[in-house]
C-alpha atoms as a PDB file:
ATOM      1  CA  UNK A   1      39.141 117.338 123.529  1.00  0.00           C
ATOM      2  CA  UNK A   2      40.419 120.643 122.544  1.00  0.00           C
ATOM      3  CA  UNK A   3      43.293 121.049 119.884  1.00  0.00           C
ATOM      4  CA  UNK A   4      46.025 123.692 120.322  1.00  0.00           C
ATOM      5  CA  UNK A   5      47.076 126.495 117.847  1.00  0.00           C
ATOM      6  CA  UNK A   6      49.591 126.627 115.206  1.00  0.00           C
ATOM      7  CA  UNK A   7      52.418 127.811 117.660  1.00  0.00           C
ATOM      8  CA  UNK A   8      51.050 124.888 120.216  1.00  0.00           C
ATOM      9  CA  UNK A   9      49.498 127.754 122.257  1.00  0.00           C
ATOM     10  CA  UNK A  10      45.731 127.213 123.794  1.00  0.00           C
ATOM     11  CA  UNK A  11      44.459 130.781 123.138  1.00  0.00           C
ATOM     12  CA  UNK A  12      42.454 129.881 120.522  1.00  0.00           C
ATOM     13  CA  UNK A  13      40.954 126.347 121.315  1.00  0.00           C
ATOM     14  CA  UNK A  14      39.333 124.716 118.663  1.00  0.00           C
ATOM     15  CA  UNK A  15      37.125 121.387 119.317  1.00  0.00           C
ATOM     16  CA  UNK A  16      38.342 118.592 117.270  1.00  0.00           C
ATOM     17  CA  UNK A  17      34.747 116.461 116.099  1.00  0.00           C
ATOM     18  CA  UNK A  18      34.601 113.112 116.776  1.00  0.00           C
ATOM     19  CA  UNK A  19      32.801 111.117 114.324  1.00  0.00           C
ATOM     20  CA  UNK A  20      31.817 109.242 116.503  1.00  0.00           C
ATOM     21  CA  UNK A  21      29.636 111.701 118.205  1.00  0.00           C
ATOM     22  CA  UNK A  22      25.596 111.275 117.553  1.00  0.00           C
ATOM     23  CA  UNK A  23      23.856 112.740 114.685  1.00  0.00           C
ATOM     24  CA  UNK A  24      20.663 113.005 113.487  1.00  0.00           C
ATOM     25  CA  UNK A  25      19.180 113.014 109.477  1.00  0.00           C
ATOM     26  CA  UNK A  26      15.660 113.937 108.332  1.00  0.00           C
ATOM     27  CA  UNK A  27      15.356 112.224 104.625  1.00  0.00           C
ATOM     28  CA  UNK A  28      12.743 112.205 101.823  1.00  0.00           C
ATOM     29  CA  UNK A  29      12.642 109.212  99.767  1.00  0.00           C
ATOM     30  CA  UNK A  30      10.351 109.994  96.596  1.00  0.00           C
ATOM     31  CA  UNK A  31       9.788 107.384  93.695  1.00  0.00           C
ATOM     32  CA  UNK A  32       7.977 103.896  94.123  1.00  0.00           C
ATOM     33  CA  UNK A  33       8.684 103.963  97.471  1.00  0.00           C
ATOM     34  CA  UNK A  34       4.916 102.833  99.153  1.00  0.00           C
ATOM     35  CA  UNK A  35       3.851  99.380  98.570  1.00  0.00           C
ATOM     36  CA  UNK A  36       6.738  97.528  98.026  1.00  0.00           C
ATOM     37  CA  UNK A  37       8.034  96.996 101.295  1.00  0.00           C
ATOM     38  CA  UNK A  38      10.298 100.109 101.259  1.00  0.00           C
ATOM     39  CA  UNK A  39       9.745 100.877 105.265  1.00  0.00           C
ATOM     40  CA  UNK A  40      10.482  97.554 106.368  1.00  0.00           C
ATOM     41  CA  UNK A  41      13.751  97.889 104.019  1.00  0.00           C
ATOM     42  CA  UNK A  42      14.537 100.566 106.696  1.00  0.00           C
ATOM     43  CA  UNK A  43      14.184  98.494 109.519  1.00  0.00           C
ATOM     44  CA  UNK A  44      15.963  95.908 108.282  1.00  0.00           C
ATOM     45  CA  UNK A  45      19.127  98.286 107.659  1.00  0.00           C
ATOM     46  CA  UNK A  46      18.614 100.421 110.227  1.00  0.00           C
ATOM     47  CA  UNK A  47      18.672  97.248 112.697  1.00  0.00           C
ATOM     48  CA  UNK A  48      22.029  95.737 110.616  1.00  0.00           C
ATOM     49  CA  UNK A  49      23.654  99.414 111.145  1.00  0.00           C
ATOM     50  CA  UNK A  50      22.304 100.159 115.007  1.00  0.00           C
ATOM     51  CA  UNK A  51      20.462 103.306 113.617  1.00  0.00           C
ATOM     52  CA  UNK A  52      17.644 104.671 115.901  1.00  0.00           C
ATOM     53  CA  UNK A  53      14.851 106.261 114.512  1.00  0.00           C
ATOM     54  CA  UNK A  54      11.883 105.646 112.117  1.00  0.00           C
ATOM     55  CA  UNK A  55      10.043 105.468 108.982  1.00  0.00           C
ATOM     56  CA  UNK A  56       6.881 106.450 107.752  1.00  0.00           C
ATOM     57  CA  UNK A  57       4.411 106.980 104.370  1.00  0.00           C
ATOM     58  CA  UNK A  58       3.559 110.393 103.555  1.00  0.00           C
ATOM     59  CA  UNK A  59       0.149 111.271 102.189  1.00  0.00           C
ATOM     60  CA  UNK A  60       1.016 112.033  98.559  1.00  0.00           C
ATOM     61  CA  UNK A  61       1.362 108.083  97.897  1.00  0.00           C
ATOM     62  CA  UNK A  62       4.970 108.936  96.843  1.00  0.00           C
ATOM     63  CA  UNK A  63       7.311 109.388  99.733  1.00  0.00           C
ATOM     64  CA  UNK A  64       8.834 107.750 102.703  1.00  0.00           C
ATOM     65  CA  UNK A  65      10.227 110.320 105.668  1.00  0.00           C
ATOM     66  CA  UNK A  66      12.996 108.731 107.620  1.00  0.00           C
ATOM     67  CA  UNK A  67      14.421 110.187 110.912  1.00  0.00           C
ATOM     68  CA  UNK A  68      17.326 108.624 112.278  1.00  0.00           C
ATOM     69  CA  UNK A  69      20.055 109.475 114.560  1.00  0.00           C
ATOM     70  CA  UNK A  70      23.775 107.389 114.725  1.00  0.00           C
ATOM     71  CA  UNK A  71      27.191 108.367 114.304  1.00  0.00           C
ATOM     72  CA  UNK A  72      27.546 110.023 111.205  1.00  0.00           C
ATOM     73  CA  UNK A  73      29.793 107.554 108.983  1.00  0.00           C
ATOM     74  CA  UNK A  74      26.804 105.412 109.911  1.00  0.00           C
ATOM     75  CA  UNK A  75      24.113 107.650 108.681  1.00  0.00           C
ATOM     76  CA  UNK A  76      26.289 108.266 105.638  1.00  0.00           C
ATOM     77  CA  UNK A  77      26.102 104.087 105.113  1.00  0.00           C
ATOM     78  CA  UNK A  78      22.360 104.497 106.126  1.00  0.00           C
ATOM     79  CA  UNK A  79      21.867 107.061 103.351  1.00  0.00           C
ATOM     80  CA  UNK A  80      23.871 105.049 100.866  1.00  0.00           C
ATOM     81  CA  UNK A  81      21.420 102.068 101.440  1.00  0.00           C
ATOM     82  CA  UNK A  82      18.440 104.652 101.464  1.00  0.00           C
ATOM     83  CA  UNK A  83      18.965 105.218  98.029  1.00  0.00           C
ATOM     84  CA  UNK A  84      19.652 101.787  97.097  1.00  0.00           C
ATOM     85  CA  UNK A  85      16.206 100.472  98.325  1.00  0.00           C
ATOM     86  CA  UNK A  86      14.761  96.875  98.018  1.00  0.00           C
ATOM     87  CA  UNK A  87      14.630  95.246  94.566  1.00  0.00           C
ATOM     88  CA  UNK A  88      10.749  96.338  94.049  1.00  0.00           C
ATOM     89  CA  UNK A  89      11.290 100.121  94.617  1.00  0.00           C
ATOM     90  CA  UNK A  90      12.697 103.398  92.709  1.00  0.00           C
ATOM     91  CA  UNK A  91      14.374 105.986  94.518  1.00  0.00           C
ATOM     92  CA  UNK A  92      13.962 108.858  92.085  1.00  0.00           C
ATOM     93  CA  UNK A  93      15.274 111.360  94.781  1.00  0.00           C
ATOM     94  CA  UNK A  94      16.394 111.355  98.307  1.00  0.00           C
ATOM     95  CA  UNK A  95      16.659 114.563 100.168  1.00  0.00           C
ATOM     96  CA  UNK A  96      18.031 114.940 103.397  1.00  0.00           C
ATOM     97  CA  UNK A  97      19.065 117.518 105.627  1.00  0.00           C
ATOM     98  CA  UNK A  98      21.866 116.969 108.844  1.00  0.00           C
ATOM     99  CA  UNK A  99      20.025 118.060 112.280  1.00  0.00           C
ATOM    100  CA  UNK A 100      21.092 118.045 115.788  1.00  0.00           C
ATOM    101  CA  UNK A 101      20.021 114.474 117.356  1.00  0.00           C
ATOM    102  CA  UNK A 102      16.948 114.867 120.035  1.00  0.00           C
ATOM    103  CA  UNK A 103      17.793 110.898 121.635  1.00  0.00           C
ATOM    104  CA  UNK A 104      14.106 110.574 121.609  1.00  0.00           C
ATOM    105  CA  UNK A 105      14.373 107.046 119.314  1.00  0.00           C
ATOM    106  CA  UNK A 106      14.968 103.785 120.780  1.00  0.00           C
ATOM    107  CA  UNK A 107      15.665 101.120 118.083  1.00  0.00           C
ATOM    108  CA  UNK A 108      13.779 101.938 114.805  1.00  0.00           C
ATOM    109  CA  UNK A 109      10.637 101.376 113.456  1.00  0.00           C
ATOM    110  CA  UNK A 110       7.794 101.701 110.485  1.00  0.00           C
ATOM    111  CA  UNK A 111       5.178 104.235 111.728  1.00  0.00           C
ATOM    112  CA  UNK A 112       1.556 103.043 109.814  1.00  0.00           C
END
């Protein structure tokens, strides 16, 4: 869809966004996050929200990558919940950074 100028001309066509359109988040979840059940958490909302994508330990014994890719008042929700966590874990920092989606995930998943 392409919006018109000021003066309802088109010779400078700007794209209106739909927010509907696919997005895609990369996220660092750092705090108590291994152990307590933090990854299946992520399913569980993921699933609720139709968010594609995964979740997965890193190394350090401190952090939880997710990769996801929905619409992005979804992801926002996602995020929201991301921070949140189940009742056993502390979210002491969530990064995340906005990325163009790939469409490589198909439902969404713990990696071990």
């Amino acid at each position: 869809m392409i919006g018109f100028g000021e003066n309802g001309d088109t010779e400078e066509p700007r794209p209106i966004v739909d927010p509907r359109r696919r997005r895609r988040i990369v996220a660092k979840a750092v705090g108590r996050v291994q152990g307590v059940s933090y990854r299946a958490f992520c399913v569980y909302e993921a699933q609720r929200l139709q968010v594609d994508g995964y979740a997965r330990n890193l190394p350090d014994g401190r952090t939880v990558e997710v990769q996801a890719e929905a619409d992005e008042p979804t992801l926002r929700s996602f995020i929201t919940r991301l921070r949140e966590g189940p009742p056993l874990a502390m979210v002491h920092n969530l990064e995340y950074r906005w990325e163009e989606p790939t469409g490589e995930f198909a439902g969404f998943e713990a990696v071990i």
